[in-house]
PDB file of N, CA and C in Angstrom:
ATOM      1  N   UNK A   1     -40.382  98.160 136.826  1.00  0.00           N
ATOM      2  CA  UNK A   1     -40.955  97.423 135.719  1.00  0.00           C
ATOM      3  C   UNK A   1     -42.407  97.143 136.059  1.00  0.00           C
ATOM      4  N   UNK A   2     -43.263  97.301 135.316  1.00  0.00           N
ATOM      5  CA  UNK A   2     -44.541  97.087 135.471  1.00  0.00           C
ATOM      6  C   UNK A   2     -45.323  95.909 134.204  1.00  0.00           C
ATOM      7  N   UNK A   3     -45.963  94.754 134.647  1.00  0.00           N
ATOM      8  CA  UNK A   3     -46.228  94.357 133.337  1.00  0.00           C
ATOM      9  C   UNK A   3     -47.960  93.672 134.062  1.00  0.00           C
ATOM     10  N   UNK A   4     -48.467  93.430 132.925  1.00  0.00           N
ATOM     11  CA  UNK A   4     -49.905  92.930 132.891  1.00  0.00           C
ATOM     12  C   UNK A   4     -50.608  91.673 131.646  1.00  0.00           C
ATOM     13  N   UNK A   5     -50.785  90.680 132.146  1.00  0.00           N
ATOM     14  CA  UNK A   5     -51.363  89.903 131.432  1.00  0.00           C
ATOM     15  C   UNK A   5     -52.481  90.322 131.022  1.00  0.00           C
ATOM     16  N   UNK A   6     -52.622  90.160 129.853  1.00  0.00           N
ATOM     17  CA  UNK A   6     -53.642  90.745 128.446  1.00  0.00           C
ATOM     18  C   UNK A   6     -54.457  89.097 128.144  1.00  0.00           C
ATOM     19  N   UNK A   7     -55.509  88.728 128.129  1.00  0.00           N
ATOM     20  CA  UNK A   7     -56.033  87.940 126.627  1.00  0.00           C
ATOM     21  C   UNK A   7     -57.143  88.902 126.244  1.00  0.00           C
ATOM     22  N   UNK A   8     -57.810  88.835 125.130  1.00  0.00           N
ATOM     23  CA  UNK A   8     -58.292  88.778 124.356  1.00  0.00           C
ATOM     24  C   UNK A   8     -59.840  90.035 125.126  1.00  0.00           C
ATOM     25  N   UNK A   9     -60.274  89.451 126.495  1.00  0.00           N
ATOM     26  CA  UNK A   9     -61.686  89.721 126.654  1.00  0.00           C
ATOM     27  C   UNK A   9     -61.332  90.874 127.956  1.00  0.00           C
ATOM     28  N   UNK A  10     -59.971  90.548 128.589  1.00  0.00           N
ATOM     29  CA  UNK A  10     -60.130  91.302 129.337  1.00  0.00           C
ATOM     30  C   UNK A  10     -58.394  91.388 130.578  1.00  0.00           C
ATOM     31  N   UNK A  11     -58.223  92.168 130.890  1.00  0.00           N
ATOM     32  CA  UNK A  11     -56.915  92.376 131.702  1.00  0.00           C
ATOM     33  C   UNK A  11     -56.635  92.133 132.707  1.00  0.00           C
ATOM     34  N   UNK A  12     -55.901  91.654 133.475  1.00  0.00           N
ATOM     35  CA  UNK A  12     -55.454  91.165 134.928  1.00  0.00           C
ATOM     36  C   UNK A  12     -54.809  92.421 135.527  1.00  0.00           C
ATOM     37  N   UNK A  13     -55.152  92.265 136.851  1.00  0.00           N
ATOM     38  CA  UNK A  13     -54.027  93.008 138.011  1.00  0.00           C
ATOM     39  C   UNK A  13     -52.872  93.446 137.684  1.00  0.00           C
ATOM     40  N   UNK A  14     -52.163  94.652 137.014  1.00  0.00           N
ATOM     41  CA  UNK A  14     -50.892  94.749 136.549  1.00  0.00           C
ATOM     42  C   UNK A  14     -49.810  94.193 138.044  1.00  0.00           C
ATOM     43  N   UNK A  15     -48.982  94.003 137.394  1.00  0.00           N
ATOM     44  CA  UNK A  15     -47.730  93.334 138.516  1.00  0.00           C
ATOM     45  C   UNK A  15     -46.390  94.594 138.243  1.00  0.00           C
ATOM     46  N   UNK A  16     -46.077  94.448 139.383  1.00  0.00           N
ATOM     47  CA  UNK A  16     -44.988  95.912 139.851  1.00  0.00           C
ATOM     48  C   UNK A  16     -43.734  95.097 140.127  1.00  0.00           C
ATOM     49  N   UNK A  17     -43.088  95.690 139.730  1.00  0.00           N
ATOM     50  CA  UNK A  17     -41.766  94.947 140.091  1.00  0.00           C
ATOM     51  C   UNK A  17     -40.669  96.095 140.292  1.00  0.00           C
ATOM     52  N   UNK A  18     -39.787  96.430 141.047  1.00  0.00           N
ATOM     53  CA  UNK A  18     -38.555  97.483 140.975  1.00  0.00           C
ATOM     54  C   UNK A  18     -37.436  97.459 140.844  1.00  0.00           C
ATOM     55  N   UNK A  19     -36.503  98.003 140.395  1.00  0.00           N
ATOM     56  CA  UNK A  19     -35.137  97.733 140.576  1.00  0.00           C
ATOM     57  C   UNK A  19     -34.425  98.691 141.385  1.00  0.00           C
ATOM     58  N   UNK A  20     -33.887  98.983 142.071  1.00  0.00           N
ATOM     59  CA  UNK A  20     -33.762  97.743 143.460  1.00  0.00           C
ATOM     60  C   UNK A  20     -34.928  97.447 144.230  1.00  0.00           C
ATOM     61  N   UNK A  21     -35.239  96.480 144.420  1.00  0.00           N
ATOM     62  CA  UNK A  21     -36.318  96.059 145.058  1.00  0.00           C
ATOM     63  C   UNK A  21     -37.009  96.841 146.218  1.00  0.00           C
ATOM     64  N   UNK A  22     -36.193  97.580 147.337  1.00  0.00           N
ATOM     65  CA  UNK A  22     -36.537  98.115 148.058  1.00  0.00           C
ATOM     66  C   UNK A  22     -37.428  99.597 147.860  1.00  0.00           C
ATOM     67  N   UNK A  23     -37.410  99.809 146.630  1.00  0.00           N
ATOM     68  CA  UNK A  23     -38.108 100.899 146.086  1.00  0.00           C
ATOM     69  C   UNK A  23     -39.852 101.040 146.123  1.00  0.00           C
ATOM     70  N   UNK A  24     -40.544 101.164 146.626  1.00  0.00           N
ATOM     71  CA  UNK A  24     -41.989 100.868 147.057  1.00  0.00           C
ATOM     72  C   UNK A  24     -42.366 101.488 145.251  1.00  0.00           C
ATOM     73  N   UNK A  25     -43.775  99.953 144.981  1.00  0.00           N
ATOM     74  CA  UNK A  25     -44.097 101.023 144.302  1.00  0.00           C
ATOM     75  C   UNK A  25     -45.683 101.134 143.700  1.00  0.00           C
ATOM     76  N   UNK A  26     -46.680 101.893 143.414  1.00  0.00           N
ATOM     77  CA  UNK A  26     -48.025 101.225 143.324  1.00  0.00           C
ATOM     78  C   UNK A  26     -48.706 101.916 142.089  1.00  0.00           C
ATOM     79  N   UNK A  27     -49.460 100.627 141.200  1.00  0.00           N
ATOM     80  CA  UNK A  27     -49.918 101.087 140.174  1.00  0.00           C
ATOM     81  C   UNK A  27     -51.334 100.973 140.347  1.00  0.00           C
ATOM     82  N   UNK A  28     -51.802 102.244 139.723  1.00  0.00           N
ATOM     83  CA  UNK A  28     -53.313 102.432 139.016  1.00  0.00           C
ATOM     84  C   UNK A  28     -53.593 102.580 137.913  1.00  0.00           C
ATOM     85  N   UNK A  29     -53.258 101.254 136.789  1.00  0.00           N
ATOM     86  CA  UNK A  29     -53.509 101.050 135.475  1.00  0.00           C
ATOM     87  C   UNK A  29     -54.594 100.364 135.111  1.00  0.00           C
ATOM     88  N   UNK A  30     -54.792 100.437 134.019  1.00  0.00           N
ATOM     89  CA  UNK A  30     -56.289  99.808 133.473  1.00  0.00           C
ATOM     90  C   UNK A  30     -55.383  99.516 132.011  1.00  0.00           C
ATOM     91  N   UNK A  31     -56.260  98.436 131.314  1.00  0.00           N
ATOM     92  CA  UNK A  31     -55.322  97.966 129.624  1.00  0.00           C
ATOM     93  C   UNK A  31     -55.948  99.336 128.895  1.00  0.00           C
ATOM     94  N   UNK A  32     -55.300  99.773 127.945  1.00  0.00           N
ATOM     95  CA  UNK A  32     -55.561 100.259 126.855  1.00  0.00           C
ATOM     96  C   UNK A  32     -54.575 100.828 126.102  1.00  0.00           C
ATOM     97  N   UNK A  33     -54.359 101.902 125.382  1.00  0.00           N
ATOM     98  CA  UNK A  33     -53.492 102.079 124.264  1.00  0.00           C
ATOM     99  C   UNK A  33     -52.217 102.829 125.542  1.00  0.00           C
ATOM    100  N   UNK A  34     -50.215 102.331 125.661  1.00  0.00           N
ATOM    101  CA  UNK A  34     -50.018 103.184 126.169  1.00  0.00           C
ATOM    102  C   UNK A  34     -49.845 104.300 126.662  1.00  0.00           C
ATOM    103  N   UNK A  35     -50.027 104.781 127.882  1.00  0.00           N
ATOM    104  CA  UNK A  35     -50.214 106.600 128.012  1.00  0.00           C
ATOM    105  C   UNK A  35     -49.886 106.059 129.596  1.00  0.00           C
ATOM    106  N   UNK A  36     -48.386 106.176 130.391  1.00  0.00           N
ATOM    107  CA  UNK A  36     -48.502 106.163 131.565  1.00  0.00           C
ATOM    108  C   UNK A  36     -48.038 107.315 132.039  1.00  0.00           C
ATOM    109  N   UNK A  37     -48.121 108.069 132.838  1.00  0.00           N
ATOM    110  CA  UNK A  37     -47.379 108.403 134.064  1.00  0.00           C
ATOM    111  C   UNK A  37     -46.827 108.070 135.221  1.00  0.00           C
ATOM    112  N   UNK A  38     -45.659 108.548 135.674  1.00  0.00           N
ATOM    113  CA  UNK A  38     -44.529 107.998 136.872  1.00  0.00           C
ATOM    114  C   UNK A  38     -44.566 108.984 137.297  1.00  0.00           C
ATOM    115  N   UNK A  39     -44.055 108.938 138.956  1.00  0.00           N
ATOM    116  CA  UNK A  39     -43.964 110.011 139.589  1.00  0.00           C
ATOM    117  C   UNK A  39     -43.290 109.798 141.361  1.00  0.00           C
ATOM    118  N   UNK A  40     -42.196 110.327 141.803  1.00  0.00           N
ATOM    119  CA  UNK A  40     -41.435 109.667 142.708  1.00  0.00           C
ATOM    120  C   UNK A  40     -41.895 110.317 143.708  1.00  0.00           C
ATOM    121  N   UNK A  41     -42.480 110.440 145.336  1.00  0.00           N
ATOM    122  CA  UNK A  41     -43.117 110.758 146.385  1.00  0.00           C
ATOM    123  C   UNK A  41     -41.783 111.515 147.280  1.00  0.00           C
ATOM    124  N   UNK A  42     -41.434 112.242 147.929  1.00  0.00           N
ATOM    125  CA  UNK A  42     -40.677 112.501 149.002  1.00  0.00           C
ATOM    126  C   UNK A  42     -39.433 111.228 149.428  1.00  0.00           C
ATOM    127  N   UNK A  43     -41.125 110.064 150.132  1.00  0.00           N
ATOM    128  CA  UNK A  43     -40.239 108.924 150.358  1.00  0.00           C
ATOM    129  C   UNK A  43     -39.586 108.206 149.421  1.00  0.00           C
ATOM    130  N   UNK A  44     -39.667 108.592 148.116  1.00  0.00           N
ATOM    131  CA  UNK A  44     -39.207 107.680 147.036  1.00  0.00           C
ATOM    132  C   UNK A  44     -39.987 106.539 146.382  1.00  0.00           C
ATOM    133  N   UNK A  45     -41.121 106.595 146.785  1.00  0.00           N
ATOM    134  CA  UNK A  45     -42.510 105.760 146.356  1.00  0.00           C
ATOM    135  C   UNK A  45     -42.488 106.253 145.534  1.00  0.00           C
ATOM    136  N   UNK A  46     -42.687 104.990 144.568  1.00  0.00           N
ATOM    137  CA  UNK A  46     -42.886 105.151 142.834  1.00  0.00           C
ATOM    138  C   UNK A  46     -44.833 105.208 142.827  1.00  0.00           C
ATOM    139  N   UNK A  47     -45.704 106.195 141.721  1.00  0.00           N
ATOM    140  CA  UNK A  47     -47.127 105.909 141.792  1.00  0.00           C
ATOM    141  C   UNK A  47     -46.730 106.280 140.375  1.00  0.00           C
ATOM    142  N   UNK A  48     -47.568 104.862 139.221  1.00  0.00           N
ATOM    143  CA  UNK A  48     -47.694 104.939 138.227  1.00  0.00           C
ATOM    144  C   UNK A  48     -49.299 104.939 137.967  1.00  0.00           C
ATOM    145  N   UNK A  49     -49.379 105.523 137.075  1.00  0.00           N
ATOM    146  CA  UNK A  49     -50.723 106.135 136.574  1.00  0.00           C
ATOM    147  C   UNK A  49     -50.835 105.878 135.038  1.00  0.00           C
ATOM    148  N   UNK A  50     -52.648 105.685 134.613  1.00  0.00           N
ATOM    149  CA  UNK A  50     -52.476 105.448 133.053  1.00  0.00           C
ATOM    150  C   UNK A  50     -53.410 104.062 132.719  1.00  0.00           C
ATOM    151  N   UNK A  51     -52.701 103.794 131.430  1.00  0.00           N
ATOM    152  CA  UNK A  51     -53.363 103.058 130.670  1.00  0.00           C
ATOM    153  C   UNK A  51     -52.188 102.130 129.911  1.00  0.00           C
ATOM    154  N   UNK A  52     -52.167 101.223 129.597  1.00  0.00           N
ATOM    155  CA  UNK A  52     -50.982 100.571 129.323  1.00  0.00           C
ATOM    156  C   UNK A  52     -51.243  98.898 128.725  1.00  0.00           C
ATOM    157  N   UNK A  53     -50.600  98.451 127.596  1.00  0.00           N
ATOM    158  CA  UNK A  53     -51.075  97.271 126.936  1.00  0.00           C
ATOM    159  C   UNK A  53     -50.463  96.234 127.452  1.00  0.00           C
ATOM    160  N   UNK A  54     -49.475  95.711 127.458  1.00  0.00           N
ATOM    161  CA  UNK A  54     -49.013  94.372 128.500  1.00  0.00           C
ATOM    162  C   UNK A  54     -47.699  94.513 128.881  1.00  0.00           C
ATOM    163  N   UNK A  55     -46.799  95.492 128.832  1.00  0.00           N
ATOM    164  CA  UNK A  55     -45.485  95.633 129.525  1.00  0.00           C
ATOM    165  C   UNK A  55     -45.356  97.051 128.982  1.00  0.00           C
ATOM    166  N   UNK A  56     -44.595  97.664 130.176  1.00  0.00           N
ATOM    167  CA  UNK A  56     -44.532  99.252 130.295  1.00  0.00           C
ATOM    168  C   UNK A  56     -42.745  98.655 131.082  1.00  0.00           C
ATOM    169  N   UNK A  57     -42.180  99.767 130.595  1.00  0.00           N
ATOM    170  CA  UNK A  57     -41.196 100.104 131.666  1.00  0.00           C
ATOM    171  C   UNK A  57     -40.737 101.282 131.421  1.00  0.00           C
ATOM    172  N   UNK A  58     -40.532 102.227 132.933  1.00  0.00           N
ATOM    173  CA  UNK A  58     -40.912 103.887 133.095  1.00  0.00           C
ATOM    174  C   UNK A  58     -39.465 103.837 134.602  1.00  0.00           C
ATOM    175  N   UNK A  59     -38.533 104.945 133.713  1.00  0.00           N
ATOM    176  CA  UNK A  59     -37.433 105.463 134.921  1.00  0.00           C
ATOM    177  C   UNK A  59     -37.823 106.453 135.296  1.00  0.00           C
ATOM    178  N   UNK A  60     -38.524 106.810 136.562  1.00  0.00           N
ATOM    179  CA  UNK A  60     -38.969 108.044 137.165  1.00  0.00           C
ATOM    180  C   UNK A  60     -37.507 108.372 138.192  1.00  0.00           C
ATOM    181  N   UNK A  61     -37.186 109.763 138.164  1.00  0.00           N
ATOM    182  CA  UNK A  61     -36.340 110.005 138.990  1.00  0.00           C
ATOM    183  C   UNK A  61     -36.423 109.684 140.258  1.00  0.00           C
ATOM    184  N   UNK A  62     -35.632 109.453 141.336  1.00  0.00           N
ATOM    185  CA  UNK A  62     -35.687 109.576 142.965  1.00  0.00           C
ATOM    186  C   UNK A  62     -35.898 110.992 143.040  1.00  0.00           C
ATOM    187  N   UNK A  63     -37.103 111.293 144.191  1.00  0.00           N
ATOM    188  CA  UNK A  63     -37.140 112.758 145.253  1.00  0.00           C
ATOM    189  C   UNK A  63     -36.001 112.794 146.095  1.00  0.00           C
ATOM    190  N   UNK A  64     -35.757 112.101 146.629  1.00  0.00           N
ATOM    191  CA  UNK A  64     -35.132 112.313 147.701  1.00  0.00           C
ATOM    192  C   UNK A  64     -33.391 111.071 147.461  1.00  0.00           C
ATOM    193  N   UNK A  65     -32.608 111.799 147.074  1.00  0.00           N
ATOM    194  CA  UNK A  65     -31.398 110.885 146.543  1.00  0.00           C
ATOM    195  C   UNK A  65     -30.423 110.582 147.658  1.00  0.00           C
ATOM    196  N   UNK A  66     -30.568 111.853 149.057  1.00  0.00           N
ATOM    197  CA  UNK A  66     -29.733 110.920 150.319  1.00  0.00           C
ATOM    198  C   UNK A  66     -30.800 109.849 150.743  1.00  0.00           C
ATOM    199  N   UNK A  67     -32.060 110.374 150.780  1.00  0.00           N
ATOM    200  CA  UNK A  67     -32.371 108.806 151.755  1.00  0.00           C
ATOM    201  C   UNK A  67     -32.558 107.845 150.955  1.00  0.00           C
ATOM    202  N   UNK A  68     -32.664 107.747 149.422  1.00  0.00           N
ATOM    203  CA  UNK A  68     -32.104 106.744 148.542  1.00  0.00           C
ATOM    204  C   UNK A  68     -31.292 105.338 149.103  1.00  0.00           C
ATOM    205  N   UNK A  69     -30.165 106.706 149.292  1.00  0.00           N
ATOM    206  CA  UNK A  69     -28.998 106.240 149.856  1.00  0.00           C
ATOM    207  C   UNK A  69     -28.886 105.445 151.209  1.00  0.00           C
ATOM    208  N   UNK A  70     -29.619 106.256 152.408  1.00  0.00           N
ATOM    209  CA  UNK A  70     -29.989 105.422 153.544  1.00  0.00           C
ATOM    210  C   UNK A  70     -30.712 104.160 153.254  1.00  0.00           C
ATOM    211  N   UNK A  71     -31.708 104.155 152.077  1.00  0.00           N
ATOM    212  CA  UNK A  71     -32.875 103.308 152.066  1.00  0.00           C
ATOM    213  C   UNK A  71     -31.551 101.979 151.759  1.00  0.00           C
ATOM    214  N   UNK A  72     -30.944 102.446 150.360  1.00  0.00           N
ATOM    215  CA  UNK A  72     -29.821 101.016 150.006  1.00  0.00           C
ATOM    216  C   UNK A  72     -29.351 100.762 151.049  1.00  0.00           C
ATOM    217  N   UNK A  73     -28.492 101.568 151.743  1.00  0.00           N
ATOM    218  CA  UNK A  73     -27.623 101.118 152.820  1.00  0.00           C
ATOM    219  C   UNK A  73     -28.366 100.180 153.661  1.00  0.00           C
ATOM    220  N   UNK A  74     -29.928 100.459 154.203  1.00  0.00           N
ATOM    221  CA  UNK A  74     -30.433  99.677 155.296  1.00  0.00           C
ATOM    222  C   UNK A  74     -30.756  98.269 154.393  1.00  0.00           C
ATOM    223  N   UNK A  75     -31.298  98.423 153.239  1.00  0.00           N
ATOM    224  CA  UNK A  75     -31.551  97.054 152.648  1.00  0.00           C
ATOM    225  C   UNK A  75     -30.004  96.084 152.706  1.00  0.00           C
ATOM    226  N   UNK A  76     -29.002  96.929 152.282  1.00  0.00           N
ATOM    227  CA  UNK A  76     -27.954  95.435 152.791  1.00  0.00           C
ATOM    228  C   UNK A  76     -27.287  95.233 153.481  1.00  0.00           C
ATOM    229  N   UNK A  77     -27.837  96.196 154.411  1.00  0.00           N
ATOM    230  CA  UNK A  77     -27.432  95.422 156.411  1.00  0.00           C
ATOM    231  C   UNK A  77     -28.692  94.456 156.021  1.00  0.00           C
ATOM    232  N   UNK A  78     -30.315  94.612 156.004  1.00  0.00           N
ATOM    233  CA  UNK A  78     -31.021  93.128 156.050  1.00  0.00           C
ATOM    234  C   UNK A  78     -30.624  92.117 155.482  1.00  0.00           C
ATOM    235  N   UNK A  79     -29.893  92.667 153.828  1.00  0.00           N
ATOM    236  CA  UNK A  79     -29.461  91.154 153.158  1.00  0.00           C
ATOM    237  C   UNK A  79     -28.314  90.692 153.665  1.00  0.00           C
ATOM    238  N   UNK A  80     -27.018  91.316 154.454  1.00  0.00           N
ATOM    239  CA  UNK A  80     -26.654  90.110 155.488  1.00  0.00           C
ATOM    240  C   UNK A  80     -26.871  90.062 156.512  1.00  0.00           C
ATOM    241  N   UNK A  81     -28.152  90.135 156.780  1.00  0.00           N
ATOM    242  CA  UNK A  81     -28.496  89.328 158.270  1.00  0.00           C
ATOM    243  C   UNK A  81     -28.726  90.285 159.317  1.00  0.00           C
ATOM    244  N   UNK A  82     -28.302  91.573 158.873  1.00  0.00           N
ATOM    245  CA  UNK A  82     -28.179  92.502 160.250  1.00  0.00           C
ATOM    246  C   UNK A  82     -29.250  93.133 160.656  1.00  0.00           C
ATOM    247  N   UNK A  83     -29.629  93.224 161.805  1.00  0.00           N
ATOM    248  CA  UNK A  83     -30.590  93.684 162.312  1.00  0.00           C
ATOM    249  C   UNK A  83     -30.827  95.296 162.213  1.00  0.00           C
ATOM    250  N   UNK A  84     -31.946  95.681 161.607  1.00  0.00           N
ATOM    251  CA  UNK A  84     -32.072  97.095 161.634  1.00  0.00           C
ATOM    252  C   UNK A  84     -33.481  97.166 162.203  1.00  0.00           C
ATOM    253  N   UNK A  85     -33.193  98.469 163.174  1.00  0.00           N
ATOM    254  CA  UNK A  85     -35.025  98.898 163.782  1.00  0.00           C
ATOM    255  C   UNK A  85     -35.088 100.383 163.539  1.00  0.00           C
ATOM    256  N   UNK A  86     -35.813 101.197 163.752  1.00  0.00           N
ATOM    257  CA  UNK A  86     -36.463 101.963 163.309  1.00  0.00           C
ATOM    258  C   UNK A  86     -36.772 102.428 162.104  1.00  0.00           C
ATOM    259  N   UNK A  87     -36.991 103.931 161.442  1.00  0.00           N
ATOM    260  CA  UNK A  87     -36.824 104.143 160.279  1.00  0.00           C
ATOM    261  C   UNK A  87     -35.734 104.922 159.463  1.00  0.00           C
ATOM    262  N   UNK A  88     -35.752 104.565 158.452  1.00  0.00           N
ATOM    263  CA  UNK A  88     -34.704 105.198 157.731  1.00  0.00           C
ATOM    264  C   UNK A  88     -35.481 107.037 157.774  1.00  0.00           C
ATOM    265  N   UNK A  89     -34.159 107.588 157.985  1.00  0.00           N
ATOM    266  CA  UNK A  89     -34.526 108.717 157.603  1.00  0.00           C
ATOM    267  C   UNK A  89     -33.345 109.721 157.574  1.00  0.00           C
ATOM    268  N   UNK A  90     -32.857 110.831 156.975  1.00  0.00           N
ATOM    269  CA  UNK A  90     -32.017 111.330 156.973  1.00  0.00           C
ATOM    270  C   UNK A  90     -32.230 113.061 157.388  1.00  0.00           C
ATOM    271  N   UNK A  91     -31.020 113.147 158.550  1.00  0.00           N
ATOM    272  CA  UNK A  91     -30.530 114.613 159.127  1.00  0.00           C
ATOM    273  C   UNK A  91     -30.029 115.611 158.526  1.00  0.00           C
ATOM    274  N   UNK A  92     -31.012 116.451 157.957  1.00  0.00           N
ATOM    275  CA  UNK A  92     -30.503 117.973 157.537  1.00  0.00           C
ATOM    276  C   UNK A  92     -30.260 118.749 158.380  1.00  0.00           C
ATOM    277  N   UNK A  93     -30.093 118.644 159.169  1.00  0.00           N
ATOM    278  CA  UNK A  93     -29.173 119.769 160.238  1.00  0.00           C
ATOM    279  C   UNK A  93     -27.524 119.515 160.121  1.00  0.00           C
ATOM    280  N   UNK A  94     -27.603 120.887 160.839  1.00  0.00           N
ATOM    281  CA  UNK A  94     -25.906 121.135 159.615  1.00  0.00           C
ATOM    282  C   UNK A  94     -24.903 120.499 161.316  1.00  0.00           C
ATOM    283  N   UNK A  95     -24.207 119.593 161.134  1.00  0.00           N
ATOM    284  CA  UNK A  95     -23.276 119.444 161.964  1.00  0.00           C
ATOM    285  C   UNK A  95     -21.993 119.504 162.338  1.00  0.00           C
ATOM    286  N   UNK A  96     -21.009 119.766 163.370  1.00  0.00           N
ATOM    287  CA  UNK A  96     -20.250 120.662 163.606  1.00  0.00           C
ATOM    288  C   UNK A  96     -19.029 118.793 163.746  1.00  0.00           C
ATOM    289  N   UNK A  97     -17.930 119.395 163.430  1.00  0.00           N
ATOM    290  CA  UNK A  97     -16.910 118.418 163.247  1.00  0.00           C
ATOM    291  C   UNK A  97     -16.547 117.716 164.693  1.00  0.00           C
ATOM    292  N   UNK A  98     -17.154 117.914 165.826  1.00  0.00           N
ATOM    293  CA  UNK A  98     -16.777 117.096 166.718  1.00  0.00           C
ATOM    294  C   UNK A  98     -18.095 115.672 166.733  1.00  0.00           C
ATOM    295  N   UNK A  99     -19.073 115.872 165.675  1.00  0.00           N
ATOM    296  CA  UNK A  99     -19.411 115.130 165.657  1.00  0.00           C
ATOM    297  C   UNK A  99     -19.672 113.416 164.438  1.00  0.00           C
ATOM    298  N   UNK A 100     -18.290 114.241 163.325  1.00  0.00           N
ATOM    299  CA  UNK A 100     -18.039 113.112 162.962  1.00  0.00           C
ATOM    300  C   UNK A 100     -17.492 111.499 163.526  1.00  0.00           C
ATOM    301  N   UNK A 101     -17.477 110.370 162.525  1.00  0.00           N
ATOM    302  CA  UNK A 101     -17.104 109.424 162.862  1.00  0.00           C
ATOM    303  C   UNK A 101     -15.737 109.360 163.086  1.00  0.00           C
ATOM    304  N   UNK A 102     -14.929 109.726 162.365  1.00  0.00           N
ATOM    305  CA  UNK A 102     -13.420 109.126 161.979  1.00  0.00           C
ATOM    306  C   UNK A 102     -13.102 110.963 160.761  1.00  0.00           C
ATOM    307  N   UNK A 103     -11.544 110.750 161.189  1.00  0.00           N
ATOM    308  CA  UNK A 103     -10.721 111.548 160.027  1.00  0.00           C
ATOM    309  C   UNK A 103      -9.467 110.798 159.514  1.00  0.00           C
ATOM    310  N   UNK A 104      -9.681 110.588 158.694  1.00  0.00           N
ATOM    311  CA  UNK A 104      -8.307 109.913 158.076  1.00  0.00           C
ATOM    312  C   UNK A 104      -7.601 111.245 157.181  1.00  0.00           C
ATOM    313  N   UNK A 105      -6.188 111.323 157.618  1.00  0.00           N
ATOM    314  CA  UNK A 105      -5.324 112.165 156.999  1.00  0.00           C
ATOM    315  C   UNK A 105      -4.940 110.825 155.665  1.00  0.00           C
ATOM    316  N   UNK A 106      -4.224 112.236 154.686  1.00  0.00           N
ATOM    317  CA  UNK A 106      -3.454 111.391 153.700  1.00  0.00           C
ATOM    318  C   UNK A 106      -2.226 111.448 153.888  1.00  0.00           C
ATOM    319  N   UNK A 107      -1.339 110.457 153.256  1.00  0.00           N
ATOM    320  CA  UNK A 107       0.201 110.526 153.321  1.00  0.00           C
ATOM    321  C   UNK A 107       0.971 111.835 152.802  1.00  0.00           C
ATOM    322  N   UNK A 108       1.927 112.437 153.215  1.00  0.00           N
ATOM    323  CA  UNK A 108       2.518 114.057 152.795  1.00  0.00           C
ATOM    324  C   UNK A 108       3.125 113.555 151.666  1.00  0.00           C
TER     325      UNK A 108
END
């Protein structure tokens, strides 16, 4: 969500807001008639572009939809409490079954 206080003579700092929050995201708007562009980065950084009168809201796809996925996952280990360090990032190398976690069979 992106919105910007308007009066009369001149426009404020647009304000960025995301849903889910953990979604980075940065605008280079100026007021005028709407015309934005969205556009999602590798990392999933939102960059909106344009011109825009006092509330815009723009669903740009995710690039990257596993580390999406890592990115949620690490945001709610922080929201309860859990400690996470390094960076999120996700392994495309193809891995061989002795290195899964767990196999659960089903009942016959």
């Amino acid at each position: 969500m992106l919105s910007s206080r308007r009066s009369s003579t001149h426009c404020e700092q647009p304000v960025v807001t995301t849903d889910p929050p953990f979604v980075p995201a940065i605008a280079h708007v100026t007021c005028g008639k709407d015309d934005l562009t969205t556009h999602s980065d590798p990392n999933n950084a939102i960059t909106i572009d344009g011109t825009m009168m006092t509330r815009a809201s723009e669903l740009p796809s995710i690039a990257d939809p596993a580390l999406y996925a890592a990115q949620a996952f690490r945001d709610a280990l922080r929201h309860a409490e859990i400690e996470v360090r390094g960076t999120t990032r996700v392994n495309v190398a193809n891995q061989t079954w002795r290195n899964h976690v767990a196999t659960i069979e089903s009942p016959p």
